[in-house]
Protein backbone atom coordinates (compact mmCIF):
# COMPACT_ATOMS: atom_id res chain seq x y z
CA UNK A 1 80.16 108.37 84.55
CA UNK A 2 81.54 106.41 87.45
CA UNK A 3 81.83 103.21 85.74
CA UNK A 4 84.26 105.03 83.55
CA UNK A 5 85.85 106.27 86.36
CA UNK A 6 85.01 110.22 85.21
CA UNK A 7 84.30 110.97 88.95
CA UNK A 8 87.56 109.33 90.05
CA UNK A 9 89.39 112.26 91.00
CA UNK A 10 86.70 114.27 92.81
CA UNK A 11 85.03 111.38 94.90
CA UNK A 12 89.03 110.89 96.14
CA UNK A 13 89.44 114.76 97.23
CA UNK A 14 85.98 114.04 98.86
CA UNK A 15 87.29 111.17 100.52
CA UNK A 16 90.46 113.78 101.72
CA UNK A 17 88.40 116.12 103.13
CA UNK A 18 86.38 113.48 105.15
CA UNK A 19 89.93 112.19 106.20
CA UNK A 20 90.77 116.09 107.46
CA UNK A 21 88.43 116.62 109.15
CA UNK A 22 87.85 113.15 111.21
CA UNK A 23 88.08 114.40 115.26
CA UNK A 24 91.87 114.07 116.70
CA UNK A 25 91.86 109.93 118.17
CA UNK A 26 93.66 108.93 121.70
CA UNK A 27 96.15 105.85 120.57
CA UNK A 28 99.10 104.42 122.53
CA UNK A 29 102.55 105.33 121.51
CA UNK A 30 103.79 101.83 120.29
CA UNK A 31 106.98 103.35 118.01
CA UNK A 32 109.94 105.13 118.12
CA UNK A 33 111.17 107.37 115.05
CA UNK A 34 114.94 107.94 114.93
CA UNK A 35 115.19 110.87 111.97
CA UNK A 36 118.15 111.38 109.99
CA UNK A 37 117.89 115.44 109.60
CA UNK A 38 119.96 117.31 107.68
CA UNK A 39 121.67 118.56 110.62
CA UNK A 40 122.85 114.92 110.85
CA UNK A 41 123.63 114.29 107.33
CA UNK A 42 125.82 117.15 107.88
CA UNK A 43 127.40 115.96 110.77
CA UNK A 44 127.93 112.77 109.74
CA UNK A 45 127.82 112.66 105.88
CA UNK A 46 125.70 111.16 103.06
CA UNK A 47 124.65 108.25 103.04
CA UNK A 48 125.11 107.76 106.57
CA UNK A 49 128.19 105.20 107.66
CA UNK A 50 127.80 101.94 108.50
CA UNK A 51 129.53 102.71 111.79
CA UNK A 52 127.37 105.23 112.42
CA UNK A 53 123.71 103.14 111.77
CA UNK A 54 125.57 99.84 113.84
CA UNK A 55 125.91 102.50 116.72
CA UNK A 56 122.35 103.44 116.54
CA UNK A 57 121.35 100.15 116.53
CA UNK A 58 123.69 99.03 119.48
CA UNK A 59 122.23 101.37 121.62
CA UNK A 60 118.42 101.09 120.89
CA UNK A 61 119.19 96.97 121.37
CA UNK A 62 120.80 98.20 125.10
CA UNK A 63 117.35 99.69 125.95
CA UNK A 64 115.77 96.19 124.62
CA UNK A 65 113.73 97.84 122.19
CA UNK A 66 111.32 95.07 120.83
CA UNK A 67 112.12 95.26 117.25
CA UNK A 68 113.62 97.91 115.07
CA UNK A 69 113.42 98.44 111.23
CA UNK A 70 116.21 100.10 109.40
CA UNK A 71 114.23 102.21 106.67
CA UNK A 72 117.50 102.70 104.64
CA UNK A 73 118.39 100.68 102.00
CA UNK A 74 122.29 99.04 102.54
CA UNK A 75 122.85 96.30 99.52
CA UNK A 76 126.45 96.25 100.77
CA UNK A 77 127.41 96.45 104.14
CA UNK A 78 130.60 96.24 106.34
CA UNK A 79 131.16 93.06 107.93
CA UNK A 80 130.33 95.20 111.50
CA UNK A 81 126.95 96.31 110.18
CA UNK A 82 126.05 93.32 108.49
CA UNK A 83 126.33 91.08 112.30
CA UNK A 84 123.97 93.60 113.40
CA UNK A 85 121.46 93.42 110.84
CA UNK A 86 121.77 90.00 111.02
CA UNK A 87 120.17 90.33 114.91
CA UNK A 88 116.99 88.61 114.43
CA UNK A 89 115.25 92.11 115.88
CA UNK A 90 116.47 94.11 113.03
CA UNK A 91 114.65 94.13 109.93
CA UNK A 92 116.04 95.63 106.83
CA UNK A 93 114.95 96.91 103.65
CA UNK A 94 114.79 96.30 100.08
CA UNK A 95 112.84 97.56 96.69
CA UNK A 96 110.66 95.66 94.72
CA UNK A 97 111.41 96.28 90.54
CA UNK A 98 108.79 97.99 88.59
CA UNK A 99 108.75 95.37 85.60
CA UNK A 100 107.15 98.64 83.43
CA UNK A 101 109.96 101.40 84.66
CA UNK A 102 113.19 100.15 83.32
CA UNK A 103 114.35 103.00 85.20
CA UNK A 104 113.48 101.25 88.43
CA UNK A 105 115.38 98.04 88.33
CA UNK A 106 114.59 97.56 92.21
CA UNK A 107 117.04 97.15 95.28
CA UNK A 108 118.89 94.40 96.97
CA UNK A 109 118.97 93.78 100.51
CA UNK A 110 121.93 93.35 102.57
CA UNK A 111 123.76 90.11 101.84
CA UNK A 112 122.47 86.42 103.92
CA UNK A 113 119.35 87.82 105.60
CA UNK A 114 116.06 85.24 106.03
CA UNK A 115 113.24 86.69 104.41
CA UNK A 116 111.67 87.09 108.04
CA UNK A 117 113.97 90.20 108.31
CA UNK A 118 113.56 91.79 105.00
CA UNK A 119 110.68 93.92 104.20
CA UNK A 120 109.90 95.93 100.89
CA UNK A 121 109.80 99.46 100.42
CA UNK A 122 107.26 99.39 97.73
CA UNK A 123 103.99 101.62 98.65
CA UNK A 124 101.18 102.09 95.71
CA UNK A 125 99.90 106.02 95.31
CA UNK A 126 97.27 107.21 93.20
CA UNK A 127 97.58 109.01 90.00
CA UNK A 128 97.29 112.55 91.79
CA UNK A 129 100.46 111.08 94.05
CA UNK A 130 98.53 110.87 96.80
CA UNK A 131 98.81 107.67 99.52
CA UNK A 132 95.82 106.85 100.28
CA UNK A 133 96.50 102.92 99.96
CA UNK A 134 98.73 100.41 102.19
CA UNK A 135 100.22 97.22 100.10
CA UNK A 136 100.52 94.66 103.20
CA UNK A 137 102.40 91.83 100.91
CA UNK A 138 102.48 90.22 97.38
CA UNK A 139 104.07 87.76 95.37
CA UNK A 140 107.23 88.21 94.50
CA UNK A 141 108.53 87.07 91.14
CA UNK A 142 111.98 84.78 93.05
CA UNK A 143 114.01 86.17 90.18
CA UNK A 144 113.79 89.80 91.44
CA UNK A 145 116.62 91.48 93.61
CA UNK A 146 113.93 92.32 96.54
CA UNK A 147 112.71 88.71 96.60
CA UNK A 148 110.05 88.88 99.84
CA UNK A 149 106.60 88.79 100.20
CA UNK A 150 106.00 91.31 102.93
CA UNK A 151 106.44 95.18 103.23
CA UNK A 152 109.16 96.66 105.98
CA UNK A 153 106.00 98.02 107.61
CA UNK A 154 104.47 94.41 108.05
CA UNK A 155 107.32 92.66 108.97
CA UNK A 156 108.01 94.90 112.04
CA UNK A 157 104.50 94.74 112.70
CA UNK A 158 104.58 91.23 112.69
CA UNK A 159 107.60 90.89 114.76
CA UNK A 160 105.79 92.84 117.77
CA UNK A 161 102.41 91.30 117.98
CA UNK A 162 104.58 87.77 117.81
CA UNK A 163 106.00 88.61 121.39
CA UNK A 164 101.92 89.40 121.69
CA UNK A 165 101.06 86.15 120.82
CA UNK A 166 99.44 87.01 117.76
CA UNK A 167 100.09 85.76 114.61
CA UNK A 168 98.33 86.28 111.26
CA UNK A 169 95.83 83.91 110.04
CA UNK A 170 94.68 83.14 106.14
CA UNK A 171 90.76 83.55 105.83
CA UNK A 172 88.04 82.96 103.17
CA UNK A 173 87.46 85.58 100.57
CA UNK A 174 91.93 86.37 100.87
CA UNK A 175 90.77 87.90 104.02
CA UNK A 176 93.74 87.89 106.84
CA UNK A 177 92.81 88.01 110.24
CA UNK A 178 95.11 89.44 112.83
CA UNK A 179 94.47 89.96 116.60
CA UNK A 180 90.95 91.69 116.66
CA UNK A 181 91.50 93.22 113.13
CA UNK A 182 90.28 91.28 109.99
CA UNK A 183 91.65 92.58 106.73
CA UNK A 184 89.91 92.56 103.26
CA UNK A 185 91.87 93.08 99.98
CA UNK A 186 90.76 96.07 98.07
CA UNK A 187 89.33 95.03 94.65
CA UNK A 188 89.37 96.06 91.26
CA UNK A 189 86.60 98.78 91.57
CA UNK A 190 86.19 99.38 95.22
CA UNK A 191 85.13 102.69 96.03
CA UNK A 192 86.28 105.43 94.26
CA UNK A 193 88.47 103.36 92.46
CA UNK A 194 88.12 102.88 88.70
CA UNK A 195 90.32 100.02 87.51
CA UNK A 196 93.21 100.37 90.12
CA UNK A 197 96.72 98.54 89.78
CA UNK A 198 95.46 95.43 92.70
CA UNK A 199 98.71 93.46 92.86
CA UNK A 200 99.20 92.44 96.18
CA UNK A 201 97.09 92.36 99.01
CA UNK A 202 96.27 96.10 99.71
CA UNK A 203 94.05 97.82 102.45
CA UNK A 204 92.86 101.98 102.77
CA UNK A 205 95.31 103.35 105.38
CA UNK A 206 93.89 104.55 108.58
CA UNK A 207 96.05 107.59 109.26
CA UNK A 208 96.24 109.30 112.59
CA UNK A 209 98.67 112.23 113.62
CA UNK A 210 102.00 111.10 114.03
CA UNK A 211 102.76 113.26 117.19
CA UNK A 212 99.73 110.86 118.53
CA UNK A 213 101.42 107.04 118.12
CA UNK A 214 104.90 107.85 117.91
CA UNK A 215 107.89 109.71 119.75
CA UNK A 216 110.35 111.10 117.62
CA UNK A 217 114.30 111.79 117.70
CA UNK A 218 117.15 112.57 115.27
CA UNK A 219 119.83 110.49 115.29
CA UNK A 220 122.29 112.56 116.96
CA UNK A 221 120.00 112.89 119.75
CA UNK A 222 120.40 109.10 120.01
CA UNK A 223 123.74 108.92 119.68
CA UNK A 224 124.73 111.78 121.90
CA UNK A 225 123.01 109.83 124.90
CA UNK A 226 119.40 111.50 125.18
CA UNK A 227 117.11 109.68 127.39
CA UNK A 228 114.94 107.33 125.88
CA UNK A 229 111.50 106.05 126.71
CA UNK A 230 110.91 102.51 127.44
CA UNK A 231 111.70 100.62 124.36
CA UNK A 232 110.39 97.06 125.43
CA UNK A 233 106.90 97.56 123.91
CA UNK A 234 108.21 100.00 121.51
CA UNK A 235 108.89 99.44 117.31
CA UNK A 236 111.75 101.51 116.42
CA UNK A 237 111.83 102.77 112.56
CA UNK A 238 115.35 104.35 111.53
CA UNK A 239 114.68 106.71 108.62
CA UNK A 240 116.03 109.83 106.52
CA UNK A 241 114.51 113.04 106.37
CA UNK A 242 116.60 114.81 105.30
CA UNK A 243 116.01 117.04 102.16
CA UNK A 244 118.63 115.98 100.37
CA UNK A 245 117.76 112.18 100.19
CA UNK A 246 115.56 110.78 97.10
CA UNK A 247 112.94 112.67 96.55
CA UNK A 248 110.49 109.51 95.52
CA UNK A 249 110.57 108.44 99.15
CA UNK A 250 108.40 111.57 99.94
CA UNK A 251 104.84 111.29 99.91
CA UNK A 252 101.55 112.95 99.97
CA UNK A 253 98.78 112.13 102.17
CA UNK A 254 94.90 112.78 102.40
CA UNK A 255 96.20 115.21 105.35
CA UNK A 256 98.26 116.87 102.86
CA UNK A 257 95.45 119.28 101.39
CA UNK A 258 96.56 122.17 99.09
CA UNK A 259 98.92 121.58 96.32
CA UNK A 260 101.88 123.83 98.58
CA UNK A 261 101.41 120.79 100.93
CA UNK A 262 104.68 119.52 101.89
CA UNK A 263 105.64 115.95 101.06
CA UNK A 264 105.76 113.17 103.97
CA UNK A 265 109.13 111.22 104.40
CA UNK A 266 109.04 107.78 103.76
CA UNK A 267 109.68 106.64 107.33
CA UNK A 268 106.53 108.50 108.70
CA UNK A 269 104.66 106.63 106.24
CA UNK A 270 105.93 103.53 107.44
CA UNK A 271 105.30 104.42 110.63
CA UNK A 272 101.55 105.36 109.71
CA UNK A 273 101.49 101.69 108.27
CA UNK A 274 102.96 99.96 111.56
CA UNK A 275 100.44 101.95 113.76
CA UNK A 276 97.84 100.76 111.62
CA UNK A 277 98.40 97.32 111.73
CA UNK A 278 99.26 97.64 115.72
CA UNK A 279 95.75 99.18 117.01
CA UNK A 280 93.96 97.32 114.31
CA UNK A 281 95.24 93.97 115.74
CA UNK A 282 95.76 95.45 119.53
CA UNK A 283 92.88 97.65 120.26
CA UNK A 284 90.40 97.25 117.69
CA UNK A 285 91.08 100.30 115.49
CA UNK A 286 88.17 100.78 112.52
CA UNK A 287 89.32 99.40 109.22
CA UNK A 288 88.34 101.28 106.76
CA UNK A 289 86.27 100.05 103.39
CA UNK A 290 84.53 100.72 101.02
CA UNK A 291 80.99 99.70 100.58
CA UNK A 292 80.42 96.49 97.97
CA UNK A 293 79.30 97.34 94.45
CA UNK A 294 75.97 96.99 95.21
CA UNK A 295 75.79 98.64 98.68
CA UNK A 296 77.02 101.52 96.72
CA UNK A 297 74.26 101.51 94.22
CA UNK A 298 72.02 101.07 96.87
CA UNK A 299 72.95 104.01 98.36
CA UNK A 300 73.14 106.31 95.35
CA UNK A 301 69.74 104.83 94.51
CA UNK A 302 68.56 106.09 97.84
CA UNK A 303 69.60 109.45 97.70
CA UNK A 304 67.91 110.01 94.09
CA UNK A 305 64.95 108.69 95.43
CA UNK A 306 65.03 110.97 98.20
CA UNK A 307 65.54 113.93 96.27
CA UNK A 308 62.89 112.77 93.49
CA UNK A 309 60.47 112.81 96.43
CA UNK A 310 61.16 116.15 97.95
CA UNK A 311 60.72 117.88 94.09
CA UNK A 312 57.85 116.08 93.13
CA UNK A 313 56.03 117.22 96.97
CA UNK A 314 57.24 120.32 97.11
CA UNK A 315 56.15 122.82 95.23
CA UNK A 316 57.56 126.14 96.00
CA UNK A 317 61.18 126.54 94.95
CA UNK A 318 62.54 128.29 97.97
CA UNK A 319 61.43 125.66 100.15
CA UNK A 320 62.62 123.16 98.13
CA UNK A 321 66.16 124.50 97.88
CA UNK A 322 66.40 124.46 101.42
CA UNK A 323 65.02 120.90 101.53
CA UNK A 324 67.84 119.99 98.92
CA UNK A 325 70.41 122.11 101.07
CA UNK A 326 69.53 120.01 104.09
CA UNK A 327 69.44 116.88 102.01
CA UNK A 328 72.92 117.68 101.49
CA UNK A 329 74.42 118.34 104.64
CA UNK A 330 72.57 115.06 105.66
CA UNK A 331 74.40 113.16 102.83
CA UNK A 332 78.08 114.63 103.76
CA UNK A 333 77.14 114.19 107.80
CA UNK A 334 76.05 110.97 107.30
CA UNK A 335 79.21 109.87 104.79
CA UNK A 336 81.13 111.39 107.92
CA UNK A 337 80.17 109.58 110.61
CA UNK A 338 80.32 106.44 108.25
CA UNK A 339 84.11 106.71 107.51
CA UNK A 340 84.63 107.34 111.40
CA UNK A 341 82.98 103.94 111.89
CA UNK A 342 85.35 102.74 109.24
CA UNK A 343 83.05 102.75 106.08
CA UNK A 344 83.72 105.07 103.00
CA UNK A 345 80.34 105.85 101.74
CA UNK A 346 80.58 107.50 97.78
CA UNK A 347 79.28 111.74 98.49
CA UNK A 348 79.77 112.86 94.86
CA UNK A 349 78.07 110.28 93.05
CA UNK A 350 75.15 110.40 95.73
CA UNK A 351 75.35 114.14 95.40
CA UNK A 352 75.06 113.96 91.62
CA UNK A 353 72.29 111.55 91.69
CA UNK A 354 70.72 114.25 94.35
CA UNK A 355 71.00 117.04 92.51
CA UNK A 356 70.03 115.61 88.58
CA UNK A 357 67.22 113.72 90.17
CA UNK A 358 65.61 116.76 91.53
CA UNK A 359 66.25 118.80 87.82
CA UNK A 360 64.33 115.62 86.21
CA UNK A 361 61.18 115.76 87.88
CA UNK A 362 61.33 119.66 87.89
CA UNK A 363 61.43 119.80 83.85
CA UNK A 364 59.18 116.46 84.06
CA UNK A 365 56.38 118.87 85.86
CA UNK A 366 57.64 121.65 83.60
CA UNK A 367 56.94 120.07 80.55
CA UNK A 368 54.50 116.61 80.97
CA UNK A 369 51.44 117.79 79.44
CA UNK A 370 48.64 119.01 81.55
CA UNK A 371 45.93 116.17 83.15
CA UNK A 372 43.18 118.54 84.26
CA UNK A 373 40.50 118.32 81.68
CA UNK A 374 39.44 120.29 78.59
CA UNK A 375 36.28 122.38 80.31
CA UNK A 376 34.70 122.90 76.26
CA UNK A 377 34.80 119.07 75.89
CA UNK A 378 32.86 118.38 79.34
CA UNK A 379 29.01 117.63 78.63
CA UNK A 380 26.36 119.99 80.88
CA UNK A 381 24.56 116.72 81.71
């Protein structure tokens, strides 16, 4: 059933509620969020001037902020805007084409900018629309009109931890180390995962709480002269959030949880992205990932095995359903504590394999035939 990927679906909602209910984390609060809010897009119209996003970036460059990313897209830009995205601590954004959505022909970047300020917007959800994934960089094809390697949310990463001293190094394996953090590219079948779409080089996403990493203001706070924390070892990310913008730059996460969740704006995603890159590389954040094909038979083996056991030495049912019961909560306490040490252990498979094991040897005693012997076939002598 897994290998066909039937259990898809549930062993991701399982992997949600592990996500959910991780305890809160204490992280540093490396980045700066500057919202558009539909109190500014009123105020200052749709899209937002260029006037208005040089200003922005004029005064976050006063406070020496240590390298801002422009989550809007601007293809053309006034000649005003486009000297101060041309700042080498600006980095600007562009779209990636979907070669199988003519409908998505992709998005140019502002006009003369190295590709060590440019950064995609691309971001690769699940078939439930769930982001559960991060896509850290790829191959472009040089023909398309977002011609970069790297996502907006790497390049700004990368941009910090340079002043850091850290830069990011090419392993074995397509492994990429960077500062304490060594990344491995998700494969084909890892996990959950039946068959995924693998292009790139992509990594589960270690969320946190936004409120946790990251201060936030709307742009009209920042351009009306509100104080502002110390931006030298901050990443700023400029972003809409505004209802009215598109409505595929709003996401859902594993935090999400019932289908009236609200959608994420795309800028808090990238924000999620940048943190996790930062106290990956910085403070030794858990990575998360899956375990290898075989670790994962391994452990489903070892939980049929286990419940195989308890049936076959157990005879009375009530004890044995609590037996099973605890056999459970040690499977999803276990799978837990696992994904807070940063490995995503498979609960319905195991759970599966638990439960049918257990049914086999029941019918198995039910119905083997009986060993004790025939007492009018034993001799008297």
């Amino acid at each position: 059933m897994r290998s066909l990927g039937l259990l898809q679906r549930w062993e991701l909602n399982a992997y949600d509620q592990l996500m959910r209910s991780r305890p809160a984390e204490t992280l540093p609060k490396r980045l700066l969020v500057i919202e558009a809010t539909e109190a500014d897009v009123n105020t200052y119209g749709y899209p937002l001037p260029d006037e208005v996003l040089s200003e922005a970036i004029a005064r976050l460059q006063t406070h020496q902020a240590r390298v801002i990313g422009l989550d809007i897209f601007r293809s053309q830009a006034s000649a005003a805007l486009q000297q101060t995205l041309q700042q080498p601590d600006v980095i600007s954004l562009c779209s990636i084409r979907h070669s199988d959505d003519p409908d998505r022909p992709g998005i140019s970047p502002p006009p003369n900018l190295p590709e060590t300020q440019l950064g995609f917007s691309n971001v690769v959800a699940d078939p439930d629309r769930i982001l559960r994934r991060q896509l850290i960089f790829m191959q472009p094809d040089p023909a398309d009109p977002c011609a970069t390697r790297f996502s907006l949310n790497t390049i700004v990463a990368f941009h910090y931890l340079d002043q850091e001293g850290i830069e990011p190094q090419t392993l074995d394996n397509h492994q990429m180390q960077l500062g304490n953090a060594r990344f491995t590219p998700m494969e084909t079948q890892g996990g959950a995962y039946h068959k995924i779409d693998r292009w790139g080089f992509q990594v589960l996403l270690n969320y946190a709480k936004l409120d946790q990493f990251a201060d936030r203001l709307s742009l009209s706070q920042l351009l009306n002269g509100a104080p502002l924390p110390d931006l030298s070892d901050r990443a700023v990310l400029i972003g809409m959030t505004a209802p009215i913008t598109n409505p595929t730059d709003y996401f859902f996460t594993p935090d999400s949880g019932s289908w009236a969740a609200k959608p994420v704006a795309g800028v808090h995603i990238q924000a999620q992205m940048v943190n996790h890159l930062l106290t990956a590389a910085l403070d030794g954040r858990r990575i998360l990932n899956p375990l290898p094909e075989w670790g994962d038979r391994v452990w489903i083996a070892v939980w049929s095995a286990i419940a195989a056991g308890q049936t076959w030495k157990i005879r009375r049912y009530k004890i044995l359903g609590i037996a099973l019961g605890g056999a459970v909560v040690i499977l999803y306490g276990t799978a837990w504590g696992a994904l807070i040490a940063g490995w995503w252990l498979p609960i319905v498979p195991a759970g599966l394999a638990l439960v049918s094991s257990s049914g086999a040897v029941l019918l198995g005693r039910r119905f083997a035939p009986s060993t004790r012997p025939n007492q009018d076939s034993i001799s008297p002598h």
